[in-house]
PDB file of N, CA and C in Angstrom:
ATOM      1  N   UNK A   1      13.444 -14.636 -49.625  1.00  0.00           N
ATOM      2  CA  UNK A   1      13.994 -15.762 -48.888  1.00  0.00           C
ATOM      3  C   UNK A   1      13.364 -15.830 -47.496  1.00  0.00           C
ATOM      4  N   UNK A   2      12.967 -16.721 -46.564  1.00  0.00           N
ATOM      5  CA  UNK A   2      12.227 -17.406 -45.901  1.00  0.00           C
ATOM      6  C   UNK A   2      13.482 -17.387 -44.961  1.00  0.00           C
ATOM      7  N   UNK A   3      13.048 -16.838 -43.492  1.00  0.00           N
ATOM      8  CA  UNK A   3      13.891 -16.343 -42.451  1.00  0.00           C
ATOM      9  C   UNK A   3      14.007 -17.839 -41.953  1.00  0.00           C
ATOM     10  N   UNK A   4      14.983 -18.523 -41.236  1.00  0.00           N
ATOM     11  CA  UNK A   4      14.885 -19.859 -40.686  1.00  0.00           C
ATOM     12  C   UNK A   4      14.234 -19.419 -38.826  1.00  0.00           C
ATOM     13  N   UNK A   5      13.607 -20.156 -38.420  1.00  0.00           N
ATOM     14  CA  UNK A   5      13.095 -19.588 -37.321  1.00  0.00           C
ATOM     15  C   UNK A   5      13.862 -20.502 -36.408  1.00  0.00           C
ATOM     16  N   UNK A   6      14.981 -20.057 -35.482  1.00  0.00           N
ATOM     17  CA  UNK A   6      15.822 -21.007 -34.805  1.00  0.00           C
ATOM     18  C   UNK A   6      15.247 -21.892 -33.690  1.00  0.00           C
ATOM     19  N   UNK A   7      13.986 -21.450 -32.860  1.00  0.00           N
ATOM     20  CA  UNK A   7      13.199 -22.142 -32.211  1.00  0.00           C
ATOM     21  C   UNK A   7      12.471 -23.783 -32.700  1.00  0.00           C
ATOM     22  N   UNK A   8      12.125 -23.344 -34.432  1.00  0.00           N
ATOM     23  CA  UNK A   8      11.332 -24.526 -35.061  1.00  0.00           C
ATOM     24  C   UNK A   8      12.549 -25.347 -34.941  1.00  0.00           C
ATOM     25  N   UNK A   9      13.589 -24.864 -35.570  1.00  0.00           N
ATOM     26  CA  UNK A   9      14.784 -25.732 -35.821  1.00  0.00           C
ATOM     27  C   UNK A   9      15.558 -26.744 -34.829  1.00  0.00           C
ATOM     28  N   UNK A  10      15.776 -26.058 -33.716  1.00  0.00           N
ATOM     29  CA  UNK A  10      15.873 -26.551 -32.636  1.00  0.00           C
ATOM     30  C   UNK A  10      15.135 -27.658 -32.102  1.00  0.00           C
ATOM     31  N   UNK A  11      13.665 -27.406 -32.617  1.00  0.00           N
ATOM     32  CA  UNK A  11      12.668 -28.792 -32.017  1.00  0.00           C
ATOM     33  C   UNK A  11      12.528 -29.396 -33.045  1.00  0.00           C
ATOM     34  N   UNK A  12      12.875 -29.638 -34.279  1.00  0.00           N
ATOM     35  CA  UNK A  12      13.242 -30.476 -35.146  1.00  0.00           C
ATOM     36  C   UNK A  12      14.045 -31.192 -35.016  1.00  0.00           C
ATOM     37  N   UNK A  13      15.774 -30.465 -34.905  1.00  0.00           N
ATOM     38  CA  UNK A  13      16.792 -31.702 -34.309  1.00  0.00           C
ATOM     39  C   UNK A  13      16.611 -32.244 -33.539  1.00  0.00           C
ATOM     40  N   UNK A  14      15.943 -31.580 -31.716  1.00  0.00           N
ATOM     41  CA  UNK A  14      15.578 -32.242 -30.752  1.00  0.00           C
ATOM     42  C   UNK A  14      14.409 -33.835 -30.832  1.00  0.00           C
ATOM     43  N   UNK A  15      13.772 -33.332 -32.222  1.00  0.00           N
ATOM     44  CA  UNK A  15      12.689 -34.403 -32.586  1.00  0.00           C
ATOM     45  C   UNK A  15      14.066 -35.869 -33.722  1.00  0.00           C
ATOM     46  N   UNK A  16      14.874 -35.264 -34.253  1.00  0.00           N
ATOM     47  CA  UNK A  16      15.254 -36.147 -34.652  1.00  0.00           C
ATOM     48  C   UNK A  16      16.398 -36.837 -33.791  1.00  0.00           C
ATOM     49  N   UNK A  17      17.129 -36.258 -32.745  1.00  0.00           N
ATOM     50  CA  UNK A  17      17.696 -37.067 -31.590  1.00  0.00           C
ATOM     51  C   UNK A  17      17.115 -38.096 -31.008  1.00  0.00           C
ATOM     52  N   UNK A  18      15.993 -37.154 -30.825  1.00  0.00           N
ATOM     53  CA  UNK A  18      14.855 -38.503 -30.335  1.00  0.00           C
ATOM     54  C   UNK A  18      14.768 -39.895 -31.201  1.00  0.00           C
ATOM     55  N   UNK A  19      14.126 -39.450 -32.176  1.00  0.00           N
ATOM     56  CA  UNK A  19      13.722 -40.562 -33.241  1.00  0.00           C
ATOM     57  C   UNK A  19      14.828 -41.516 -33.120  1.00  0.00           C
ATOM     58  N   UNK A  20      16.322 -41.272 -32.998  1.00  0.00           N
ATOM     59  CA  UNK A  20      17.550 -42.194 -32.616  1.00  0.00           C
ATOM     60  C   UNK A  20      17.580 -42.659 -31.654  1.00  0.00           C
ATOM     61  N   UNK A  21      17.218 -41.930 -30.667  1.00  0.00           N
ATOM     62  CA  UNK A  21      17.370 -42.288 -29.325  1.00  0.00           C
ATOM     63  C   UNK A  21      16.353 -43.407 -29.052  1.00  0.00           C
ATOM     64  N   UNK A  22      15.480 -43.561 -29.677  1.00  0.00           N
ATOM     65  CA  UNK A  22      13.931 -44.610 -29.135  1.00  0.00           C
ATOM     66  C   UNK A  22      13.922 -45.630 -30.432  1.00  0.00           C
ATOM     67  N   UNK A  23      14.858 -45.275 -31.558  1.00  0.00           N
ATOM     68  CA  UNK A  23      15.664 -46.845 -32.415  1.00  0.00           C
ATOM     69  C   UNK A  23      16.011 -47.598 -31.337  1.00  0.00           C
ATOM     70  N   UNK A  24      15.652 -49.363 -31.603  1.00  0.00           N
ATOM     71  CA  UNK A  24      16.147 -50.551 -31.318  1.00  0.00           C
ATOM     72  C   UNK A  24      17.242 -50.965 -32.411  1.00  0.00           C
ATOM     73  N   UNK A  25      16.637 -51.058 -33.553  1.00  0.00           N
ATOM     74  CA  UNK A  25      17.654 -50.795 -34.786  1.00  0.00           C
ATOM     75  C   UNK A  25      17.076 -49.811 -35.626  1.00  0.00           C
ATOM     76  N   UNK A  26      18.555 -49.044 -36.157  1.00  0.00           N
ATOM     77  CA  UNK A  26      18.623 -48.654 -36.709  1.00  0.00           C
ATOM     78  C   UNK A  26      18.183 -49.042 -38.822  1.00  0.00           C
ATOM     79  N   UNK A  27      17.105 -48.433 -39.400  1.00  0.00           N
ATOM     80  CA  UNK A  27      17.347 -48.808 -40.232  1.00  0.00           C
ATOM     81  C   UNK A  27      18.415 -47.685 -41.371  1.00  0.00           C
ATOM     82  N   UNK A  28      19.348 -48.218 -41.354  1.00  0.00           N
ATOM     83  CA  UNK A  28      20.366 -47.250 -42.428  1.00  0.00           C
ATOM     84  C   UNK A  28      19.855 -46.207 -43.368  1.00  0.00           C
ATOM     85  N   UNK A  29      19.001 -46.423 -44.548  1.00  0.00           N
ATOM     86  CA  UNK A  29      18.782 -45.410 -45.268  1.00  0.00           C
ATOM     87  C   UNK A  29      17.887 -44.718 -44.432  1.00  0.00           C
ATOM     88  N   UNK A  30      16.684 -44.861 -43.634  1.00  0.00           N
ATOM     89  CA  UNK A  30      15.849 -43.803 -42.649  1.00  0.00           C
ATOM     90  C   UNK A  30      16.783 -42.829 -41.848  1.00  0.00           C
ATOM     91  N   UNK A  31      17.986 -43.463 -41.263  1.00  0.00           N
ATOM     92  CA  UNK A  31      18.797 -42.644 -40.969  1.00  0.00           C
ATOM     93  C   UNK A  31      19.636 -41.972 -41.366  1.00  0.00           C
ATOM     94  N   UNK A  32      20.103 -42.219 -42.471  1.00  0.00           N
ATOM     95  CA  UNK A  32      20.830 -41.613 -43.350  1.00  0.00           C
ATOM     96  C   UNK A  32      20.050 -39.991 -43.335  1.00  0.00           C
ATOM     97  N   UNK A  33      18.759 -40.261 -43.995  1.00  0.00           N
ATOM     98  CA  UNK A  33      17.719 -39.708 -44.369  1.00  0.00           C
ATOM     99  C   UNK A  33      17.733 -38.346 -43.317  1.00  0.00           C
ATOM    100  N   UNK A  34      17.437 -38.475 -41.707  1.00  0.00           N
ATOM    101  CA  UNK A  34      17.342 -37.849 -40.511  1.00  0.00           C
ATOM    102  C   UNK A  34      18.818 -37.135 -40.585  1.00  0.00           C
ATOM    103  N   UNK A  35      20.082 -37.920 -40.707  1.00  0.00           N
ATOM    104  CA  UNK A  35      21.101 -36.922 -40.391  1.00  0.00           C
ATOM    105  C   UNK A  35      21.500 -36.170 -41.699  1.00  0.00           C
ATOM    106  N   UNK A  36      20.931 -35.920 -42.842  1.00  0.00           N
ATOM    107  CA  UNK A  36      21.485 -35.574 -43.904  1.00  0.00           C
ATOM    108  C   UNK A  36      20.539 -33.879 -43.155  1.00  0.00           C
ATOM    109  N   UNK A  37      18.917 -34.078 -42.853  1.00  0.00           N
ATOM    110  CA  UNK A  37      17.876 -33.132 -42.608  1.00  0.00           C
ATOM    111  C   UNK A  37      18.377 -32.534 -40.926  1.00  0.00           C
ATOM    112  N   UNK A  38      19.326 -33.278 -40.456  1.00  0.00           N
ATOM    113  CA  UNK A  38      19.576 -32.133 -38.612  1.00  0.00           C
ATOM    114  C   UNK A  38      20.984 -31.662 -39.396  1.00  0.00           C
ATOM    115  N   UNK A  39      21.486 -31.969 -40.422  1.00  0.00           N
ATOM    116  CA  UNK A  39      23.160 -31.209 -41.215  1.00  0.00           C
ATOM    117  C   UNK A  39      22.664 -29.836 -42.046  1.00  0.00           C
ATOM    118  N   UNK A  40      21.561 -30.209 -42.349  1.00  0.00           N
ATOM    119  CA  UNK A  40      21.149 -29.124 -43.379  1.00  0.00           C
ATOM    120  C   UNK A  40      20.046 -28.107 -42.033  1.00  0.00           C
ATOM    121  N   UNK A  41      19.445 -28.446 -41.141  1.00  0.00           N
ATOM    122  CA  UNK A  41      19.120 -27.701 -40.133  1.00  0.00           C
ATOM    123  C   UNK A  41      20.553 -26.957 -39.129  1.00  0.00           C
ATOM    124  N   UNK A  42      21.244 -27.246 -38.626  1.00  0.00           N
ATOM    125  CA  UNK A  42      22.343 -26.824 -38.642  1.00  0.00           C
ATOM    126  C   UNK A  42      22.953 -26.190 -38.733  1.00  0.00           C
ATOM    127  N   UNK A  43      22.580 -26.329 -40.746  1.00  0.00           N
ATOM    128  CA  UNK A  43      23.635 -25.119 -41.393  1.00  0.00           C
ATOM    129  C   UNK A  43      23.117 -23.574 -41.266  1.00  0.00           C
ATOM    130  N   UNK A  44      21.773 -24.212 -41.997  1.00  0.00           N
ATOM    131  CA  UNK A  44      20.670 -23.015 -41.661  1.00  0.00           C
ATOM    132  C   UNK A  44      20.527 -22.068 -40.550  1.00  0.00           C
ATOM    133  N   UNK A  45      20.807 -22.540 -39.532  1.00  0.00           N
ATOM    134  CA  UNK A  45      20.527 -22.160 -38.369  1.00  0.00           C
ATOM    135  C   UNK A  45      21.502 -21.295 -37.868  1.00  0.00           C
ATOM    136  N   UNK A  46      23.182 -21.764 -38.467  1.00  0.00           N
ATOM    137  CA  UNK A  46      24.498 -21.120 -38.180  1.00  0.00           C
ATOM    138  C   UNK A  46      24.159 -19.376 -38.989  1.00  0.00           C
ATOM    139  N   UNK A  47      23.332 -20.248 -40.282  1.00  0.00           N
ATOM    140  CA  UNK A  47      23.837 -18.969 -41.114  1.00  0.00           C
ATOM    141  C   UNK A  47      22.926 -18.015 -40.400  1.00  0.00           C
ATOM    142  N   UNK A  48      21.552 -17.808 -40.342  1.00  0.00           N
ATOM    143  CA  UNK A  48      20.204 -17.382 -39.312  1.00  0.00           C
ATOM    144  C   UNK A  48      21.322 -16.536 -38.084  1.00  0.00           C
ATOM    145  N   UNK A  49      21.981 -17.398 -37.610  1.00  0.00           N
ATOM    146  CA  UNK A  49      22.530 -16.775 -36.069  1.00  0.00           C
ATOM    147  C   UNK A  49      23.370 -15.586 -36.429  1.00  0.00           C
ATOM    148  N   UNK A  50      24.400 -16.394 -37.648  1.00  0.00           N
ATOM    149  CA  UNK A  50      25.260 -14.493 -38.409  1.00  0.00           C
ATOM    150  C   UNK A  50      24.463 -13.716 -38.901  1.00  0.00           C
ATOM    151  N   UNK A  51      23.603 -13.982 -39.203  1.00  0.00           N
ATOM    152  CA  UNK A  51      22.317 -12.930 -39.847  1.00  0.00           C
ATOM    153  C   UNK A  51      22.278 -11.934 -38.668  1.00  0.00           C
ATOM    154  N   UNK A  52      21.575 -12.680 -37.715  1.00  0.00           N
ATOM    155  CA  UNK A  52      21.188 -11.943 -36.590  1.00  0.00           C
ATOM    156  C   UNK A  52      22.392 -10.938 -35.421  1.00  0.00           C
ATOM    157  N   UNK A  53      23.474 -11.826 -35.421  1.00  0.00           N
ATOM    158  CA  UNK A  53      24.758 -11.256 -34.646  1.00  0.00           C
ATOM    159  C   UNK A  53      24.784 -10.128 -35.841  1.00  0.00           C
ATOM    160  N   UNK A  54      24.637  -9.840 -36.815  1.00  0.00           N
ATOM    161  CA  UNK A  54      25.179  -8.692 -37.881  1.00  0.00           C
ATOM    162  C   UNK A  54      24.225  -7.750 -37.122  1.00  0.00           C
ATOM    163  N   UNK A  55      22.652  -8.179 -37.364  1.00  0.00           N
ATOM    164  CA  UNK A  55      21.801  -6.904 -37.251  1.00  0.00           C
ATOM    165  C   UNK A  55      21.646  -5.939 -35.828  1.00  0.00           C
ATOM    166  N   UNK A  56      22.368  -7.062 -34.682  1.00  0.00           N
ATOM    167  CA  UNK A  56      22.327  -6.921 -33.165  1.00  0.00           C
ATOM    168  C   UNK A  56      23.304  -5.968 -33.235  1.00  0.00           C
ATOM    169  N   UNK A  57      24.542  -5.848 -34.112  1.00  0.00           N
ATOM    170  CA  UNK A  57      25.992  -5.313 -34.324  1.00  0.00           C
ATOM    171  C   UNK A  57      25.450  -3.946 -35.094  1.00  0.00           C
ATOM    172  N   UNK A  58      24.715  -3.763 -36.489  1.00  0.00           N
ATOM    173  CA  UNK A  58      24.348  -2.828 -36.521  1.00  0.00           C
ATOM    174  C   UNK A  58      23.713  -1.834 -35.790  1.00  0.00           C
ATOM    175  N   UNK A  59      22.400  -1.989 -35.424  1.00  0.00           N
ATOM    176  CA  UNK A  59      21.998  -1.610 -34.417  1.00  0.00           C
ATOM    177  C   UNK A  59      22.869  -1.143 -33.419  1.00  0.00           C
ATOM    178  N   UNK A  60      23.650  -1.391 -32.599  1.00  0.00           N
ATOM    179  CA  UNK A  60      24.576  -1.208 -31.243  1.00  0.00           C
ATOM    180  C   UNK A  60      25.454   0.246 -32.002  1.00  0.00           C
ATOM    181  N   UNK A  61      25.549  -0.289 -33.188  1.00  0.00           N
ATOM    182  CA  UNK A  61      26.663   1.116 -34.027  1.00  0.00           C
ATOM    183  C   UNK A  61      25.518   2.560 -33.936  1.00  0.00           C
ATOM    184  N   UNK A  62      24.280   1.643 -34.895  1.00  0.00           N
ATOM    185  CA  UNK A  62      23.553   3.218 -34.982  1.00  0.00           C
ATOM    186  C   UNK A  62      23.163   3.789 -33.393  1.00  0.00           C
ATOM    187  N   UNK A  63      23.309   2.488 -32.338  1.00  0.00           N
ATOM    188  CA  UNK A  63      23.078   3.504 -31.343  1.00  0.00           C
ATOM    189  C   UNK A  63      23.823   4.219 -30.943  1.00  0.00           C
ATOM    190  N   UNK A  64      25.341   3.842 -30.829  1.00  0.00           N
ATOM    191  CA  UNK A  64      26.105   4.195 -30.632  1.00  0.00           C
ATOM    192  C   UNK A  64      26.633   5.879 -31.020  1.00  0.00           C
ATOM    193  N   UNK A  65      26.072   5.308 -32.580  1.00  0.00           N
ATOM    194  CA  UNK A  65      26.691   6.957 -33.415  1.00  0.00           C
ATOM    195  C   UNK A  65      25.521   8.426 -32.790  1.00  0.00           C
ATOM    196  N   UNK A  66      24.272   7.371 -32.233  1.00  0.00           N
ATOM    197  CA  UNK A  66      23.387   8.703 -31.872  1.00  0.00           C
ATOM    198  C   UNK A  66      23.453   8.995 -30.752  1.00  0.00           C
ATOM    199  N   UNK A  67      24.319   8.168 -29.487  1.00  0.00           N
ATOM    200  CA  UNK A  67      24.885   8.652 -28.595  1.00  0.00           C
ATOM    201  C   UNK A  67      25.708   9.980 -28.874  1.00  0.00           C
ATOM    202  N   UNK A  68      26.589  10.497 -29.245  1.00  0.00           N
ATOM    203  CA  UNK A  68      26.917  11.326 -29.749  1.00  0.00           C
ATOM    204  C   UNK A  68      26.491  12.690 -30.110  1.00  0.00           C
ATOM    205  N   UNK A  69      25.213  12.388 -30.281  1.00  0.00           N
ATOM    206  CA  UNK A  69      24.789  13.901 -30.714  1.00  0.00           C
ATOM    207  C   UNK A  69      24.746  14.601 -29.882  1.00  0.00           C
TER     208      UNK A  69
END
């Protein structure tokens, strides 16, 4: 599985805010289209961040436990 890289992601939504932001009109299904792809960036990105809060959390333990010795 293919790590989500939260930086790309970030300038993706930032690219599709835009793309709304510089609409005169909106055409409906193009947009549809954009917010279905910054919902599914998003999600990705939430799950990516618990990924990472886990491994930051492991880590802190194993240091923790080798404090100790």
């Amino acid at each position: 599985m293919e790590k989500t890289n939260l930086s790309e992601s970030l300038k993706k939504l930032e690219e599709i805010a835009r793309w709304f932001e510089l609409q005169e009109e909106i055409d409906v299904e193009k947009g549809l289209e954009k917010v279905k792809e910054g919902a599914k960036l998003i999600k990705t990105s939430k799950e990516r961040l618990r990924k990472v809060e886990n491994e930051f959390e492991e880590i802190k333990k194993e240091m923790k436990e080798n404090e100790d010795w």
